[in-house]
PDB file of N, CA and C in Angstrom:
ATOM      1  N   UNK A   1       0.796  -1.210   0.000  1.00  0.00           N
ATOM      2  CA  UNK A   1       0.000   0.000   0.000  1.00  0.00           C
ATOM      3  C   UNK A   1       0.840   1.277   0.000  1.00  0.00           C
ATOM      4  N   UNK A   2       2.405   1.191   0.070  1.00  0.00           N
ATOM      5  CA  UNK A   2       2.662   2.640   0.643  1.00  0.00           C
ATOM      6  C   UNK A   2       2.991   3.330  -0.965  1.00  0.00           C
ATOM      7  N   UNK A   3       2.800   2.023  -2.085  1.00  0.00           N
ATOM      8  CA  UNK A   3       2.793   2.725  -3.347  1.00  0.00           C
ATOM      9  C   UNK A   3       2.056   3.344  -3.484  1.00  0.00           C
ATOM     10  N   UNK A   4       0.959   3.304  -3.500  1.00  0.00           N
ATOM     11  CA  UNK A   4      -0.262   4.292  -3.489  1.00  0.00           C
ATOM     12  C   UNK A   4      -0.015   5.653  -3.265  1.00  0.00           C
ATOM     13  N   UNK A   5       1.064   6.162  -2.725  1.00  0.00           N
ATOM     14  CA  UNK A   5       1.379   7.829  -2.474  1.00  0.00           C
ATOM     15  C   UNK A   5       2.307   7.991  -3.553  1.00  0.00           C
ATOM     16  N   UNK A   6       2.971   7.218  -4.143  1.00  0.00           N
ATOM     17  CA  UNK A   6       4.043   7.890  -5.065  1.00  0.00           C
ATOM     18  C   UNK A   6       3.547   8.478  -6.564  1.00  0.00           C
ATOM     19  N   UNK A   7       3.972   8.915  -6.850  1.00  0.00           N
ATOM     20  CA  UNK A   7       4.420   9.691  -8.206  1.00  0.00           C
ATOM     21  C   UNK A   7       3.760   8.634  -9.402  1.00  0.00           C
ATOM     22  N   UNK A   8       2.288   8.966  -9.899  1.00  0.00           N
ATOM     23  CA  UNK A   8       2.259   8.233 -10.996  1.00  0.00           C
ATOM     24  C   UNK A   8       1.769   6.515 -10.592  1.00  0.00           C
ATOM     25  N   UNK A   9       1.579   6.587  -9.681  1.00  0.00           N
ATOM     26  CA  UNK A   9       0.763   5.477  -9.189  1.00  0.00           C
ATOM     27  C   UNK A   9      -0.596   5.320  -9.666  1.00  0.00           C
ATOM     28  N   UNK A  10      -0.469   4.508 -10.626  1.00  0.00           N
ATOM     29  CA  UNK A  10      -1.964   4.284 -11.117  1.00  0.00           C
ATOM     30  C   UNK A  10      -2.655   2.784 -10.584  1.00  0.00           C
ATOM     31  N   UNK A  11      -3.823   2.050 -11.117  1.00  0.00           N
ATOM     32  CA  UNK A  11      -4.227   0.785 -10.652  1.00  0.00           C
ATOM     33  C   UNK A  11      -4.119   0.631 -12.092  1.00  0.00           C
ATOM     34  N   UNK A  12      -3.885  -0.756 -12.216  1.00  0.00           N
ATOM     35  CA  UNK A  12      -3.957  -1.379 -13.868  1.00  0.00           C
ATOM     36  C   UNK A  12      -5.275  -1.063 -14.456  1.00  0.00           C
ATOM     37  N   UNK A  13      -5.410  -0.457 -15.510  1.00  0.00           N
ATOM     38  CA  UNK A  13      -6.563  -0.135 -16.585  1.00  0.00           C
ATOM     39  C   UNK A  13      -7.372  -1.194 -16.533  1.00  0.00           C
ATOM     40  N   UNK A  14      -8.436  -0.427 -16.230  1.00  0.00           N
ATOM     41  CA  UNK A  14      -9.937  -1.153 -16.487  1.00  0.00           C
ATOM     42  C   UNK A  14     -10.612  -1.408 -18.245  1.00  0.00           C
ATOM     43  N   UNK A  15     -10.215  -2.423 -18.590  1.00  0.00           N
ATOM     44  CA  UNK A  15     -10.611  -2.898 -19.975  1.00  0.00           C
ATOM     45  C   UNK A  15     -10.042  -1.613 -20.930  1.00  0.00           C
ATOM     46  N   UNK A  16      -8.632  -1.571 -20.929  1.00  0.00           N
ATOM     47  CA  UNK A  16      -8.013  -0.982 -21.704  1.00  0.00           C
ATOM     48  C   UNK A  16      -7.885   0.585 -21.396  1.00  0.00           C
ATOM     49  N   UNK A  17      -8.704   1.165 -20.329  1.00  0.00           N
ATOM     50  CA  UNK A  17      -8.945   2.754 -20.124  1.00  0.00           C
ATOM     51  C   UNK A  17      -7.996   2.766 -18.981  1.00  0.00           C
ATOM     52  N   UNK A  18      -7.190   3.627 -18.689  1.00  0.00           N
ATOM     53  CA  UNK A  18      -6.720   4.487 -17.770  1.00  0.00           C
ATOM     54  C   UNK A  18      -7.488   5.710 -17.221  1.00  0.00           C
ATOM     55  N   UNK A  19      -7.905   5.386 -15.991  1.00  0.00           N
ATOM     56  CA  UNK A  19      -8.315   6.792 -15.358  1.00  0.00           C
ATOM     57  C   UNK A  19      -7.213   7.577 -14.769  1.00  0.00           C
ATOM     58  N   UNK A  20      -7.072   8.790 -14.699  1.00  0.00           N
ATOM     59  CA  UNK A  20      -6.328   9.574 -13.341  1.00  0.00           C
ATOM     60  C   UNK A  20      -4.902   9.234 -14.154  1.00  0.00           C
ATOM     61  N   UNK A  21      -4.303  10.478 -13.473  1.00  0.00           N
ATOM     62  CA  UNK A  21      -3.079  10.460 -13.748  1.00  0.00           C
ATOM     63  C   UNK A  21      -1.828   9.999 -12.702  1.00  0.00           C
ATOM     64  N   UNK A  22      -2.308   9.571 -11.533  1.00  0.00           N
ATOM     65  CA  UNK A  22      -1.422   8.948 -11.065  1.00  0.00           C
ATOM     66  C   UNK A  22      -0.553  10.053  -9.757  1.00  0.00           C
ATOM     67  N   UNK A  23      -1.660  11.132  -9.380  1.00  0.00           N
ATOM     68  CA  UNK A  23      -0.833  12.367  -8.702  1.00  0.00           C
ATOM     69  C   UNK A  23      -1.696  12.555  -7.848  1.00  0.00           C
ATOM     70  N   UNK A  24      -3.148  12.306  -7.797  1.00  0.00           N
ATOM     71  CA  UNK A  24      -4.039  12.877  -6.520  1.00  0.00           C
ATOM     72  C   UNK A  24      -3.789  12.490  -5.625  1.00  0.00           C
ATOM     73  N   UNK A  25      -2.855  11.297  -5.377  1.00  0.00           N
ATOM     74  CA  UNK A  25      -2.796  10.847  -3.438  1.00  0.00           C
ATOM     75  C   UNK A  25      -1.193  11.492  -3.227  1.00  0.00           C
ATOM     76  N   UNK A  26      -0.255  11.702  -4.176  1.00  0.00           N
ATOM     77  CA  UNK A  26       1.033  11.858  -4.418  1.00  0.00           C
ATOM     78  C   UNK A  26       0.631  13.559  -3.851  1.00  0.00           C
ATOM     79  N   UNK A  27      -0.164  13.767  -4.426  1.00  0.00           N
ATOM     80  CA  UNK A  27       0.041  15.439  -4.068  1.00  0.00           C
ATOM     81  C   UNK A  27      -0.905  15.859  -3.113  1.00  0.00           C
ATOM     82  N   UNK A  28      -1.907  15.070  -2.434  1.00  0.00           N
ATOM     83  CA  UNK A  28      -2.211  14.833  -0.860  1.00  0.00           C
ATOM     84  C   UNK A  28      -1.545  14.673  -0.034  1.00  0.00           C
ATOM     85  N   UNK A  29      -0.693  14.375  -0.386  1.00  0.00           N
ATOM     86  CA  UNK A  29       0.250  13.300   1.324  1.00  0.00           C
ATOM     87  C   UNK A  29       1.487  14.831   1.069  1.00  0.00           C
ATOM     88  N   UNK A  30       1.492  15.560   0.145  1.00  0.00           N
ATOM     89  CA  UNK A  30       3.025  16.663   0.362  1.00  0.00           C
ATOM     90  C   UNK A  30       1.927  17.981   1.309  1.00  0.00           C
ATOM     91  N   UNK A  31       0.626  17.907   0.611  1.00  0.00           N
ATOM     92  CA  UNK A  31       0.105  19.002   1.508  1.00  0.00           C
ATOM     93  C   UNK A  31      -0.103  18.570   2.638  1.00  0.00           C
ATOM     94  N   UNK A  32      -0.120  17.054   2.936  1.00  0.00           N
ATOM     95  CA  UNK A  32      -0.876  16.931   4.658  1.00  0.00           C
ATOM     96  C   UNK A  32       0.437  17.016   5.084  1.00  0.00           C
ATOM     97  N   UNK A  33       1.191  16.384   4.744  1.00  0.00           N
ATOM     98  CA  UNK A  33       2.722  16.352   5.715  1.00  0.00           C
ATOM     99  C   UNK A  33       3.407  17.698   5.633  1.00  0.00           C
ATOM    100  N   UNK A  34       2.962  18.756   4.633  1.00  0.00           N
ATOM    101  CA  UNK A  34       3.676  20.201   5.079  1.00  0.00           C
ATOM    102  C   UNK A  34       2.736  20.642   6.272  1.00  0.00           C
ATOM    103  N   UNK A  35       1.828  20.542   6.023  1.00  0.00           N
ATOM    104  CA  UNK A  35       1.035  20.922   7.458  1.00  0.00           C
ATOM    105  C   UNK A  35       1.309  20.223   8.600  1.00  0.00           C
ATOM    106  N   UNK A  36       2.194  19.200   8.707  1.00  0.00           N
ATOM    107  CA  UNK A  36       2.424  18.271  10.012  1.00  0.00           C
ATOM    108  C   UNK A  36       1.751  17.391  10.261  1.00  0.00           C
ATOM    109  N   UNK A  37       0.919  16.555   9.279  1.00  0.00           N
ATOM    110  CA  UNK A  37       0.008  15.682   9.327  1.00  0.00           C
ATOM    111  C   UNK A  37       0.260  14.557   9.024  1.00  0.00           C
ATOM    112  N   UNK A  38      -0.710  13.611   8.713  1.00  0.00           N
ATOM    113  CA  UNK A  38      -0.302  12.460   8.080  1.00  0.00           C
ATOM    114  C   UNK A  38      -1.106  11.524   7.399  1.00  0.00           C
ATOM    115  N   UNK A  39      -1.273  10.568   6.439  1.00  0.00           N
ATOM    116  CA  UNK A  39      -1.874  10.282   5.612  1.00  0.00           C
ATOM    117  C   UNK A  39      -1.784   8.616   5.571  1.00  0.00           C
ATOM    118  N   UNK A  40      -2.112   7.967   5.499  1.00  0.00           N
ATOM    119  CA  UNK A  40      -2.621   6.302   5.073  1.00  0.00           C
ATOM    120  C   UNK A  40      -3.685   5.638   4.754  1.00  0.00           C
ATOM    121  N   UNK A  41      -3.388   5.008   3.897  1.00  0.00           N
ATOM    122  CA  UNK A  41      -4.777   4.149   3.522  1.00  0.00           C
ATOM    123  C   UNK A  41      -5.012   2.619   4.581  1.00  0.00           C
ATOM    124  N   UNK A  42      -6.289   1.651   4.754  1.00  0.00           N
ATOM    125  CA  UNK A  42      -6.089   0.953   5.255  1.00  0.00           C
ATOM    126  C   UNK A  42      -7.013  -0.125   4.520  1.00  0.00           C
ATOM    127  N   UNK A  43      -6.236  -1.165   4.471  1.00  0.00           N
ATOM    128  CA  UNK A  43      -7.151  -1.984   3.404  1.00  0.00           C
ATOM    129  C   UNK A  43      -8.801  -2.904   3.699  1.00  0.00           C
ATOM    130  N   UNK A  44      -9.619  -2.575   3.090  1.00  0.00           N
ATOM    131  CA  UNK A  44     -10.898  -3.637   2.775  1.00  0.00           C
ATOM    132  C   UNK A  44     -10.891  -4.654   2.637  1.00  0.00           C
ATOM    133  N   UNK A  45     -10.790  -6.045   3.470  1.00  0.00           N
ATOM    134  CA  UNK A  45     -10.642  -6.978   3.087  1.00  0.00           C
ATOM    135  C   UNK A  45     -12.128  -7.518   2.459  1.00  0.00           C
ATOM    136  N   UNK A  46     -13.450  -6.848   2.293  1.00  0.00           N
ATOM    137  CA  UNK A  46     -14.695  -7.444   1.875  1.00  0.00           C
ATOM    138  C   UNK A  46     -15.190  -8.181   3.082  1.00  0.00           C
ATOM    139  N   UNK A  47     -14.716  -8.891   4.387  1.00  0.00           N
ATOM    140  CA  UNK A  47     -15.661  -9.647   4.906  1.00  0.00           C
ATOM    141  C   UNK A  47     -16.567  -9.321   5.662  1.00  0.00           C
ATOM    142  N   UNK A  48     -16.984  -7.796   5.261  1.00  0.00           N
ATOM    143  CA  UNK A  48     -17.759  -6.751   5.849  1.00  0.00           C
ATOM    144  C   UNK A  48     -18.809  -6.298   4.783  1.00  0.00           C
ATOM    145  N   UNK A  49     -18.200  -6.661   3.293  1.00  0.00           N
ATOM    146  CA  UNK A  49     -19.462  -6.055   2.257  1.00  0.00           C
ATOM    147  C   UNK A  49     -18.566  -4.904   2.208  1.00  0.00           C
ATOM    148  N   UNK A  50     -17.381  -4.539   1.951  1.00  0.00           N
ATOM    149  CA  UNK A  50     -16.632  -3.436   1.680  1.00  0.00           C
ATOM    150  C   UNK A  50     -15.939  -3.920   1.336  1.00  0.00           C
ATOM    151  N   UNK A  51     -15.598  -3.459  -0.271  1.00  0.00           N
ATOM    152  CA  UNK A  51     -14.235  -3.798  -0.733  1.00  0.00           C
ATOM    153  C   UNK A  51     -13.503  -2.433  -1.465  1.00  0.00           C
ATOM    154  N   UNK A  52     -12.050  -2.339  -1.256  1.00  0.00           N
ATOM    155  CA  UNK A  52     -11.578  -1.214  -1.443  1.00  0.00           C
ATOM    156  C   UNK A  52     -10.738  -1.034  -0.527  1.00  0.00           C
ATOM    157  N   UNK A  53     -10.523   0.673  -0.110  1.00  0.00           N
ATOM    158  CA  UNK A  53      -9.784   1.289   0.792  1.00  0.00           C
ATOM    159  C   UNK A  53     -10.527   2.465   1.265  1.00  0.00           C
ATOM    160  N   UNK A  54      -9.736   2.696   2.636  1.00  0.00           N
ATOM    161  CA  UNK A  54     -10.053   3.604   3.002  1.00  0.00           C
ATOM    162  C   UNK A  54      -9.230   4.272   3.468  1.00  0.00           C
ATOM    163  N   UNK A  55      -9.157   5.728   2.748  1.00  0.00           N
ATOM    164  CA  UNK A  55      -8.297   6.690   3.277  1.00  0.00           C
ATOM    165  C   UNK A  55      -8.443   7.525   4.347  1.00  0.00           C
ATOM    166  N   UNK A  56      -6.987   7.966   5.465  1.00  0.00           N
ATOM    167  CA  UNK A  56      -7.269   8.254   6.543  1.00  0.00           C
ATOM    168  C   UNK A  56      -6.254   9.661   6.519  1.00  0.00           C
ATOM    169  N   UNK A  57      -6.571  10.575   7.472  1.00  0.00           N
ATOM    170  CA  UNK A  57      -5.434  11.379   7.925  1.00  0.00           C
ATOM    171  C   UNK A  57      -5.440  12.384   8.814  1.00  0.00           C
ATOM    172  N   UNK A  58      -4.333  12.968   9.557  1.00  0.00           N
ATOM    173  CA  UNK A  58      -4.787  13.886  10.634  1.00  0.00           C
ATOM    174  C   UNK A  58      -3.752  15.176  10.346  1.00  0.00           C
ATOM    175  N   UNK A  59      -4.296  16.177  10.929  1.00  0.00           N
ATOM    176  CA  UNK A  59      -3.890  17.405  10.562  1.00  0.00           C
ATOM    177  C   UNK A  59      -3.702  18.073  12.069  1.00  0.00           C
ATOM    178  N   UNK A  60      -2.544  18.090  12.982  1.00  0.00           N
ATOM    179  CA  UNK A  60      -2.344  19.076  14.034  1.00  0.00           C
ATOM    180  C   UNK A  60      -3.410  20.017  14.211  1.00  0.00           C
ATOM    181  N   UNK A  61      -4.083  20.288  15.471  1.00  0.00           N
ATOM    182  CA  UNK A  61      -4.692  21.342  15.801  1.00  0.00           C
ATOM    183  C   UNK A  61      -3.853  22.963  16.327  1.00  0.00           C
ATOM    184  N   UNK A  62      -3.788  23.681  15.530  1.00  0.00           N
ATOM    185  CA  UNK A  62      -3.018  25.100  15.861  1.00  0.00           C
ATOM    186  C   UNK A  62      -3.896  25.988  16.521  1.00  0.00           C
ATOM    187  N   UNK A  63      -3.416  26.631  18.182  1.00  0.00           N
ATOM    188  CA  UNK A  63      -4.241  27.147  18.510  1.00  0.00           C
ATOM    189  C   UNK A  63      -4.017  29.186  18.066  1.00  0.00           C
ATOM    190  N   UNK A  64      -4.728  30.151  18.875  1.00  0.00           N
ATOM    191  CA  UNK A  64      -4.461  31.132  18.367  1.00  0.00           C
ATOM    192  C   UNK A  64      -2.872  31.798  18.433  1.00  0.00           C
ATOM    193  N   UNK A  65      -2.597  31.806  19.627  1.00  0.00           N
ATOM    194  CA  UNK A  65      -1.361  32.262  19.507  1.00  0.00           C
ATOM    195  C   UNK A  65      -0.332  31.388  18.664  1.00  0.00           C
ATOM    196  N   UNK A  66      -0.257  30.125  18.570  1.00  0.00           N
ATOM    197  CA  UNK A  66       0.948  29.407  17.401  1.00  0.00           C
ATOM    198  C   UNK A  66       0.082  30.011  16.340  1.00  0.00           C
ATOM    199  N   UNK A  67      -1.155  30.067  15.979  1.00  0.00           N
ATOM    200  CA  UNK A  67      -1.173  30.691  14.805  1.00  0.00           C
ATOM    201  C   UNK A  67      -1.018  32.347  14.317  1.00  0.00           C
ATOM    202  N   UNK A  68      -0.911  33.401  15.119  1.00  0.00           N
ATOM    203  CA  UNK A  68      -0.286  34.544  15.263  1.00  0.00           C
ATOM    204  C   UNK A  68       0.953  34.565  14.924  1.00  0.00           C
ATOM    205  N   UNK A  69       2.000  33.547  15.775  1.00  0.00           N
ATOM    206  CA  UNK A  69       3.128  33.631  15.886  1.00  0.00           C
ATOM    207  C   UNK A  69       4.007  33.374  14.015  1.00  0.00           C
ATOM    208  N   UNK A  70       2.840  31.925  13.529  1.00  0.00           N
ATOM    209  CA  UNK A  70       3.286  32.286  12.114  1.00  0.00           C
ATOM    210  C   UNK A  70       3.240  33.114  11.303  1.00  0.00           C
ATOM    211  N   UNK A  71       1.917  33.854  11.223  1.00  0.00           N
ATOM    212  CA  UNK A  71       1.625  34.605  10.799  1.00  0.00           C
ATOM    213  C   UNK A  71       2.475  36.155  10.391  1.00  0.00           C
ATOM    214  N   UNK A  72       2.927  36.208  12.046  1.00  0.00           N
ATOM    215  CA  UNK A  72       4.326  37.230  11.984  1.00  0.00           C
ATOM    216  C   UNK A  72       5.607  37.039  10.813  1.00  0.00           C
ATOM    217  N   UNK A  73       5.497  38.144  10.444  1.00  0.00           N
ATOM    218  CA  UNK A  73       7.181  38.395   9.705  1.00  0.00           C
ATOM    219  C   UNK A  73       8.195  38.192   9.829  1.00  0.00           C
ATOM    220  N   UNK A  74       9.247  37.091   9.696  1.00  0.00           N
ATOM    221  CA  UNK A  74      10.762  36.989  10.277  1.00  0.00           C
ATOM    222  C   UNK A  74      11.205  37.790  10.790  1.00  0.00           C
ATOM    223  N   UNK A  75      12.056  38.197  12.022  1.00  0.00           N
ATOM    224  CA  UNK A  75      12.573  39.277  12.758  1.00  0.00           C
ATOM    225  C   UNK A  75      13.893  39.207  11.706  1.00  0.00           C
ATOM    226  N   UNK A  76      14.472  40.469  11.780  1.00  0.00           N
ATOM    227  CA  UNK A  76      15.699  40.460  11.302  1.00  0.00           C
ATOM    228  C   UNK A  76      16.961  40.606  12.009  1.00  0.00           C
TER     229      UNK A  76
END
């Protein structure tokens, strides 16, 4: 599964068609992890009537002052 984040990761074509280009989870996982987060899928095995994946992820809670503090201009 941890292919699933890289670059161009597609699933083998469905009766000759390619969907997607192979970048929507690739360029999810650079925005959650610049934010300090984090991203994984976890697999469906079906013995639930679900088959597939399911994607997960968490994003740090910033309160007001850490978010002020970025907000500020580099001191020089």
């Amino acid at each position: 599964m941890p292919q699933l984040f890289t670059k161009f990761s597609t699933k083998s074509p469905l009766h000759g068609v390619q969907m997607g280009t192979g970048l929507g989870l690739f360029i999810s996982k650079s925005i959650i992890e610049d934010h300090g987060g984090r991203i994984w899928a976890e697999n469906n095995n079906g013995s639930d009537g679900t088959e597939g994946a399911t994607f997960c992820f968490t994003l740090p809670i910033v309160n007001k002052e850490q978010q002020q503090k970025r907000q500020q201009p580099p001191s020089r």
